[in-house]
PDB file of N, CA and C in Angstrom:
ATOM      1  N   UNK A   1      57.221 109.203   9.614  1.00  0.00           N
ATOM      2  CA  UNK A   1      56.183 110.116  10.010  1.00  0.00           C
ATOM      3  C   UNK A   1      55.926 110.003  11.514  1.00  0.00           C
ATOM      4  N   UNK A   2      55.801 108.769  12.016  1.00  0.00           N
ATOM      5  CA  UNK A   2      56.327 108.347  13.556  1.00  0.00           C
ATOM      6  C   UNK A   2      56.911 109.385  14.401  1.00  0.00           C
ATOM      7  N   UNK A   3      58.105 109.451  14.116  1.00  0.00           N
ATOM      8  CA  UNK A   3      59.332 109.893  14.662  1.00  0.00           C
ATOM      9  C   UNK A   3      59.009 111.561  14.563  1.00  0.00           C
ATOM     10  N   UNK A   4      58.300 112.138  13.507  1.00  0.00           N
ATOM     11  CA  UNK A   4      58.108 113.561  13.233  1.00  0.00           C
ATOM     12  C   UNK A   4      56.755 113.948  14.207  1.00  0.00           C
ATOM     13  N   UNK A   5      55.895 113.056  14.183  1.00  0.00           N
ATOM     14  CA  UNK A   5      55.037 113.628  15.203  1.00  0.00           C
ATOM     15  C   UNK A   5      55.546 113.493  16.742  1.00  0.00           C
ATOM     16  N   UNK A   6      56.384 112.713  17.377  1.00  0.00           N
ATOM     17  CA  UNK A   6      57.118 112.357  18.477  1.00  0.00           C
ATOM     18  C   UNK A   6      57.678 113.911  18.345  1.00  0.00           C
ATOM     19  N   UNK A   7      58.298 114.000  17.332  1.00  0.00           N
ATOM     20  CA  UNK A   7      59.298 114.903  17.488  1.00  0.00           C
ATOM     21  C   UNK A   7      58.686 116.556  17.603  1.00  0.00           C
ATOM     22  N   UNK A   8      58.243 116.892  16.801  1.00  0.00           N
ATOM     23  CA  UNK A   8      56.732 117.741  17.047  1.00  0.00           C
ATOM     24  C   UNK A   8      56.374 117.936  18.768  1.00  0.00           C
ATOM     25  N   UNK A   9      55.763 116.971  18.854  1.00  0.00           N
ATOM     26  CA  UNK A   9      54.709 116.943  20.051  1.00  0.00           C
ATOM     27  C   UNK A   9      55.711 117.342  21.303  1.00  0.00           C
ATOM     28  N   UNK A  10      56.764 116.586  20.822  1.00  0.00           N
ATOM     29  CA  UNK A  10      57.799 116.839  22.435  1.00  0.00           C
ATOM     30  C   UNK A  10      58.694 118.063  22.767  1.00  0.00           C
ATOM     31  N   UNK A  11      59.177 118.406  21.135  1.00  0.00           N
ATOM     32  CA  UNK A  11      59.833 119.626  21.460  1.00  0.00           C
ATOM     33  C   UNK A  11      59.080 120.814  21.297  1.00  0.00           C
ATOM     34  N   UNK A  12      58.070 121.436  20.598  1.00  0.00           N
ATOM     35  CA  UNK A  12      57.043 122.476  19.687  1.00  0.00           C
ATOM     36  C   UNK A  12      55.968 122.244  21.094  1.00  0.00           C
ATOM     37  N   UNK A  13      55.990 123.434  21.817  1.00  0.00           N
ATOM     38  CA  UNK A  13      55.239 123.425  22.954  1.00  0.00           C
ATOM     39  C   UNK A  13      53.637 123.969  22.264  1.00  0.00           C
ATOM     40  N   UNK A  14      53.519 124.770  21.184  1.00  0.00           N
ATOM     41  CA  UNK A  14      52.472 125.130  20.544  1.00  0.00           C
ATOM     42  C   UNK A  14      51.318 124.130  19.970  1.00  0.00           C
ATOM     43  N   UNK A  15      52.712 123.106  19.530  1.00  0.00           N
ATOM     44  CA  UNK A  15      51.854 122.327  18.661  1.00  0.00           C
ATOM     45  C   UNK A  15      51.138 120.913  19.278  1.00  0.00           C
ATOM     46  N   UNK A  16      51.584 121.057  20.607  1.00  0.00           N
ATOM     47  CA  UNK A  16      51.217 119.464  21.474  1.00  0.00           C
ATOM     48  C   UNK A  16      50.151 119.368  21.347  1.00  0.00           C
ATOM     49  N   UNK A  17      49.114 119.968  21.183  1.00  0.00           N
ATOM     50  CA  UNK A  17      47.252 119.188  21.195  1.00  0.00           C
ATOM     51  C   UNK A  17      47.618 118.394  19.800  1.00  0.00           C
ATOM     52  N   UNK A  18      47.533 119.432  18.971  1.00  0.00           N
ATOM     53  CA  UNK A  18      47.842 119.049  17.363  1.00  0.00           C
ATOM     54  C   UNK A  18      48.540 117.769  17.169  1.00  0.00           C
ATOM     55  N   UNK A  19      49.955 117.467  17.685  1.00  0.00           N
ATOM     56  CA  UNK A  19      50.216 116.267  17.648  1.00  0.00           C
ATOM     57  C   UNK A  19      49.894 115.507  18.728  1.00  0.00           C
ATOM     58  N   UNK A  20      49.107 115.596  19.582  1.00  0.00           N
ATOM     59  CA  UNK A  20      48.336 114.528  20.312  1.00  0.00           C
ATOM     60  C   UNK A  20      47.215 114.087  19.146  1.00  0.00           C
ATOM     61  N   UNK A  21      46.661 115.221  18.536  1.00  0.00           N
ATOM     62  CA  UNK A  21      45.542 114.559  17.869  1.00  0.00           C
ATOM     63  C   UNK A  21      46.104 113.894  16.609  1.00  0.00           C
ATOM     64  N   UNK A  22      46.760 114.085  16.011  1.00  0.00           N
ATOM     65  CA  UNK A  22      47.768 113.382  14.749  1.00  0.00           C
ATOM     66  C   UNK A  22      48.080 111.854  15.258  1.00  0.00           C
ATOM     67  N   UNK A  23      48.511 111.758  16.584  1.00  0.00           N
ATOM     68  CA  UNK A  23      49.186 111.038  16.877  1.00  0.00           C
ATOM     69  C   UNK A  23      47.669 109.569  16.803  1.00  0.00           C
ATOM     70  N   UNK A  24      47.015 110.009  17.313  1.00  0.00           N
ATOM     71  CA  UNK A  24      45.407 109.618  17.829  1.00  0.00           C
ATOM     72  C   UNK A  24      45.196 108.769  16.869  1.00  0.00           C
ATOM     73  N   UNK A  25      44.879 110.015  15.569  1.00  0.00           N
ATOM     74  CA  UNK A  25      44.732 109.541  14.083  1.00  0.00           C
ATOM     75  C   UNK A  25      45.571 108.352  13.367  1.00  0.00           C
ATOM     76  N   UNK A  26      46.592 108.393  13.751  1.00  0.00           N
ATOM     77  CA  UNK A  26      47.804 107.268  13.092  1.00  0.00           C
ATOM     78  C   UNK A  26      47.268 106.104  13.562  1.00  0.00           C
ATOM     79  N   UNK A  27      47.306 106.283  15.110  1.00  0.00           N
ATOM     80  CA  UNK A  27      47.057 104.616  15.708  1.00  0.00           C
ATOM     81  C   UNK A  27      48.417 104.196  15.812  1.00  0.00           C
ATOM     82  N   UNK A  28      48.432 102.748  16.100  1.00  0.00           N
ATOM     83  CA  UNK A  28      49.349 101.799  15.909  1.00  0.00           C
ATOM     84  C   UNK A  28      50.017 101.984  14.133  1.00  0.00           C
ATOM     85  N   UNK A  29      51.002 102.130  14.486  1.00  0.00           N
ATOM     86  CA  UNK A  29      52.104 101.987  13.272  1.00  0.00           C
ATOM     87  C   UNK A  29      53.065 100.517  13.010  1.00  0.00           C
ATOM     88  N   UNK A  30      52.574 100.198  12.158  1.00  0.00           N
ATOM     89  CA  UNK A  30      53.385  98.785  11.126  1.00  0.00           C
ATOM     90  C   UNK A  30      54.647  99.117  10.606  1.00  0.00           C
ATOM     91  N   UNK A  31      56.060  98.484  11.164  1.00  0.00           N
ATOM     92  CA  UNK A  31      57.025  98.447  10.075  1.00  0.00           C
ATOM     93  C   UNK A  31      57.508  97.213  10.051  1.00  0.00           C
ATOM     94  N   UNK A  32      58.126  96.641   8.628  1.00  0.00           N
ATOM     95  CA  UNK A  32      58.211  95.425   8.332  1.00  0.00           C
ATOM     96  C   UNK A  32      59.950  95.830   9.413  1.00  0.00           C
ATOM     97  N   UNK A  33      60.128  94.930  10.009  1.00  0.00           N
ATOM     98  CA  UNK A  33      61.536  95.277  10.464  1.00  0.00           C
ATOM     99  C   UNK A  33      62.385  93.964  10.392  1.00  0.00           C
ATOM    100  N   UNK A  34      61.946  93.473   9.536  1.00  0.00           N
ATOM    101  CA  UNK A  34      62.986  91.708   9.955  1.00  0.00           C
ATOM    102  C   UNK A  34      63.595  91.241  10.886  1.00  0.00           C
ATOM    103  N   UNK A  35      64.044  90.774  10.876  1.00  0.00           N
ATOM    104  CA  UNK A  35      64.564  90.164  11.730  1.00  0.00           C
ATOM    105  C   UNK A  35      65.686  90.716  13.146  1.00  0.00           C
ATOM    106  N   UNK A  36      65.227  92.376  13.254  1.00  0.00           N
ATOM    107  CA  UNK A  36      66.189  92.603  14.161  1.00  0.00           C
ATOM    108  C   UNK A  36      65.185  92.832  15.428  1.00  0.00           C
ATOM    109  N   UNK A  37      65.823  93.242  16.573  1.00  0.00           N
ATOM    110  CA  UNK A  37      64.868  93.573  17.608  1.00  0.00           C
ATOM    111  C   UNK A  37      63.850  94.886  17.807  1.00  0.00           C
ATOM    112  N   UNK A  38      63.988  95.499  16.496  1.00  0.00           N
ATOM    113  CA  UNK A  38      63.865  97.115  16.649  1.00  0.00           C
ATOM    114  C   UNK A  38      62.359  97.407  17.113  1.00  0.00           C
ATOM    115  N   UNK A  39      61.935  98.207  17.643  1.00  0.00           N
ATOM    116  CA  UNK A  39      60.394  98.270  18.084  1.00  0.00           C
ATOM    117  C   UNK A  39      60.481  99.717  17.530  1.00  0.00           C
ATOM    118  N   UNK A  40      59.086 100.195  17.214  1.00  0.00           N
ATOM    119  CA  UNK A  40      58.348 101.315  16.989  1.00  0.00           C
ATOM    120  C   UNK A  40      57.492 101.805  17.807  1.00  0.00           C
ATOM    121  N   UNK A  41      57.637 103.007  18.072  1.00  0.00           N
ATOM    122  CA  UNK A  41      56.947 103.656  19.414  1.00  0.00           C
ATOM    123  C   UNK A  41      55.614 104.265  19.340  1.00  0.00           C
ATOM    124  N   UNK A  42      54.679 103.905  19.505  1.00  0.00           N
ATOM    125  CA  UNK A  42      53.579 104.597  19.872  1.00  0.00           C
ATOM    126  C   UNK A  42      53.114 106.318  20.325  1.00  0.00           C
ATOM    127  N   UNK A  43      53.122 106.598  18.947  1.00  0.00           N
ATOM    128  CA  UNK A  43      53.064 108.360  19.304  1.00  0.00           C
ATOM    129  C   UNK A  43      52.267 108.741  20.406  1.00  0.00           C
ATOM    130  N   UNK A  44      51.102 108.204  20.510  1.00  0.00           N
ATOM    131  CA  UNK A  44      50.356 108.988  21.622  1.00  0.00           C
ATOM    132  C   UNK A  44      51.069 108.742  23.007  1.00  0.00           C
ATOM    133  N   UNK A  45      51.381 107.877  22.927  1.00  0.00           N
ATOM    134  CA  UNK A  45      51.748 107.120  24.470  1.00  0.00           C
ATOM    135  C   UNK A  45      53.331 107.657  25.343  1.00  0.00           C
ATOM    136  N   UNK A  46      54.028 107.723  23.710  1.00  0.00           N
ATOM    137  CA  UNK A  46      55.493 108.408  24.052  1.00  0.00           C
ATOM    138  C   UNK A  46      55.521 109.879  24.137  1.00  0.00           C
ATOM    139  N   UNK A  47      54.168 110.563  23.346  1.00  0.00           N
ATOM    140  CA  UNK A  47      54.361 112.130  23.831  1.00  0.00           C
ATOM    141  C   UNK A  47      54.051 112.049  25.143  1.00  0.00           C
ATOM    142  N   UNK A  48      52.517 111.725  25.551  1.00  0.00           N
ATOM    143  CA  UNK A  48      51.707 111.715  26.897  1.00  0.00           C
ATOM    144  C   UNK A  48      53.408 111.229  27.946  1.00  0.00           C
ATOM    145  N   UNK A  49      54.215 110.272  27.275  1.00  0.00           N
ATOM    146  CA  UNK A  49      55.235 110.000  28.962  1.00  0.00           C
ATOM    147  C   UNK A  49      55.982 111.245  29.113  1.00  0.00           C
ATOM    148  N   UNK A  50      56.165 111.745  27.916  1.00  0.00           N
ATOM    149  CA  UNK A  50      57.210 113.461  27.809  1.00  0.00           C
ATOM    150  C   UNK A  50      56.615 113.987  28.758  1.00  0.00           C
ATOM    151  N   UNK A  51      54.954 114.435  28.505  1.00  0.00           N
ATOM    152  CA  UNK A  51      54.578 115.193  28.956  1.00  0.00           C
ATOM    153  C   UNK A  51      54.134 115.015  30.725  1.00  0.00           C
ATOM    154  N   UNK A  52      54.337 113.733  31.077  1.00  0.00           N
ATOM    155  CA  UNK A  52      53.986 113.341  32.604  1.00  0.00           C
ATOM    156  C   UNK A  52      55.693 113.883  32.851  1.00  0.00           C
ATOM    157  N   UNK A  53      56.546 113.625  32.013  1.00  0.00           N
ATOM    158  CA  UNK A  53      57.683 113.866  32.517  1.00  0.00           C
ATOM    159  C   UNK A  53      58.272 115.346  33.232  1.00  0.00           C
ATOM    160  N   UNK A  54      57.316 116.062  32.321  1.00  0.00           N
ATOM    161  CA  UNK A  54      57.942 117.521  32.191  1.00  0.00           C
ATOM    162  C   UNK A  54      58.712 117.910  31.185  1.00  0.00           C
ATOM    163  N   UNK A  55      58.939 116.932  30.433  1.00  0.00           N
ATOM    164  CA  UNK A  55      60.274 117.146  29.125  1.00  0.00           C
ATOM    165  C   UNK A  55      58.900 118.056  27.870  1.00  0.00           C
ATOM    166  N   UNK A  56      58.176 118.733  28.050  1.00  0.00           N
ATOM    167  CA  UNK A  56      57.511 118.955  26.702  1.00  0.00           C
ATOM    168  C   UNK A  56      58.180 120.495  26.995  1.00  0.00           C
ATOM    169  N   UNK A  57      58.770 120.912  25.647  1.00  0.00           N
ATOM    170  CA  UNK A  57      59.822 122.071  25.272  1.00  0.00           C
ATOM    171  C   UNK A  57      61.406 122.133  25.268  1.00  0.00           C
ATOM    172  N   UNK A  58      61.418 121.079  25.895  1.00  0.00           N
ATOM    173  CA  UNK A  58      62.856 121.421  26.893  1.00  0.00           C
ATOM    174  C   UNK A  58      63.942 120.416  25.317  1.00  0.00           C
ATOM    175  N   UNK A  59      64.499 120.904  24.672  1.00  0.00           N
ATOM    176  CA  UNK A  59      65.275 120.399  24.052  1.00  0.00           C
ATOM    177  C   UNK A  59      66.404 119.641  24.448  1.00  0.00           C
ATOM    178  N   UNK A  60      66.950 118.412  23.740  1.00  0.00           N
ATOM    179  CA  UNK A  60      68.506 117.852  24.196  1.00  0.00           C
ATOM    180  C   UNK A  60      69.636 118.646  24.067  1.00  0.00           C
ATOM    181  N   UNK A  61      70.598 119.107  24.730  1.00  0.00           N
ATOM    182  CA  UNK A  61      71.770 119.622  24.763  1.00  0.00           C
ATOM    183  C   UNK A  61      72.869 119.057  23.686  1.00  0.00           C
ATOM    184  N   UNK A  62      73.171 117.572  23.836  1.00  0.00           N
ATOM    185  CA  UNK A  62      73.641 117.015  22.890  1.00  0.00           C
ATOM    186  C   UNK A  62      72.792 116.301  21.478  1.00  0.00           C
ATOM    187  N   UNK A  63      73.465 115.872  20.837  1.00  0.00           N
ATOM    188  CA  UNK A  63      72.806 115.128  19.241  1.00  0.00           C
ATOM    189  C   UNK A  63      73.688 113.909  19.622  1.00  0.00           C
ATOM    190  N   UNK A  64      72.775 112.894  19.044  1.00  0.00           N
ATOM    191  CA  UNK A  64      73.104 111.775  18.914  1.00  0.00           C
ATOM    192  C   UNK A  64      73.228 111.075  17.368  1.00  0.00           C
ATOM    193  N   UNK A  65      73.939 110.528  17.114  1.00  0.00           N
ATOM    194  CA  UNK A  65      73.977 110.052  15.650  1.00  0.00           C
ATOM    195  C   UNK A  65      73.644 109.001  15.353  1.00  0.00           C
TER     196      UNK A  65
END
């Protein structure tokens, strides 16, 4: 659900308040991740850098797998 409001907020130029405020609502997100290094990103914080960036609309050219 993480990853869908990120994903939302950064590409869906309509919907950015909406997932700013979703994002708000979540808070900090928990995943059990064992033992690897993996981190989970902070929705509010990773749309807000899109959006200092200029990247809010602008889709990737390539896919990554």
């Amino acid at each position: 659900m993480n990853g869908f409001v990120i994903a939302v907020g950064g590409y869906v130029k309509p919907l950015l308040k909406q997932a700013k405020s979703t994002a708000k609502k979540l808070g900090n997100v928990s995943v059990d991740r064992g033992d690897t290094a993996c981190k989970v990103p902070d929705a509010l914080a990773y749309i807000e850098k899109m959006e200092t960036g200029g990247r809010i609309g602008k889709k990737r050219k390539t896919i990554r797998c």
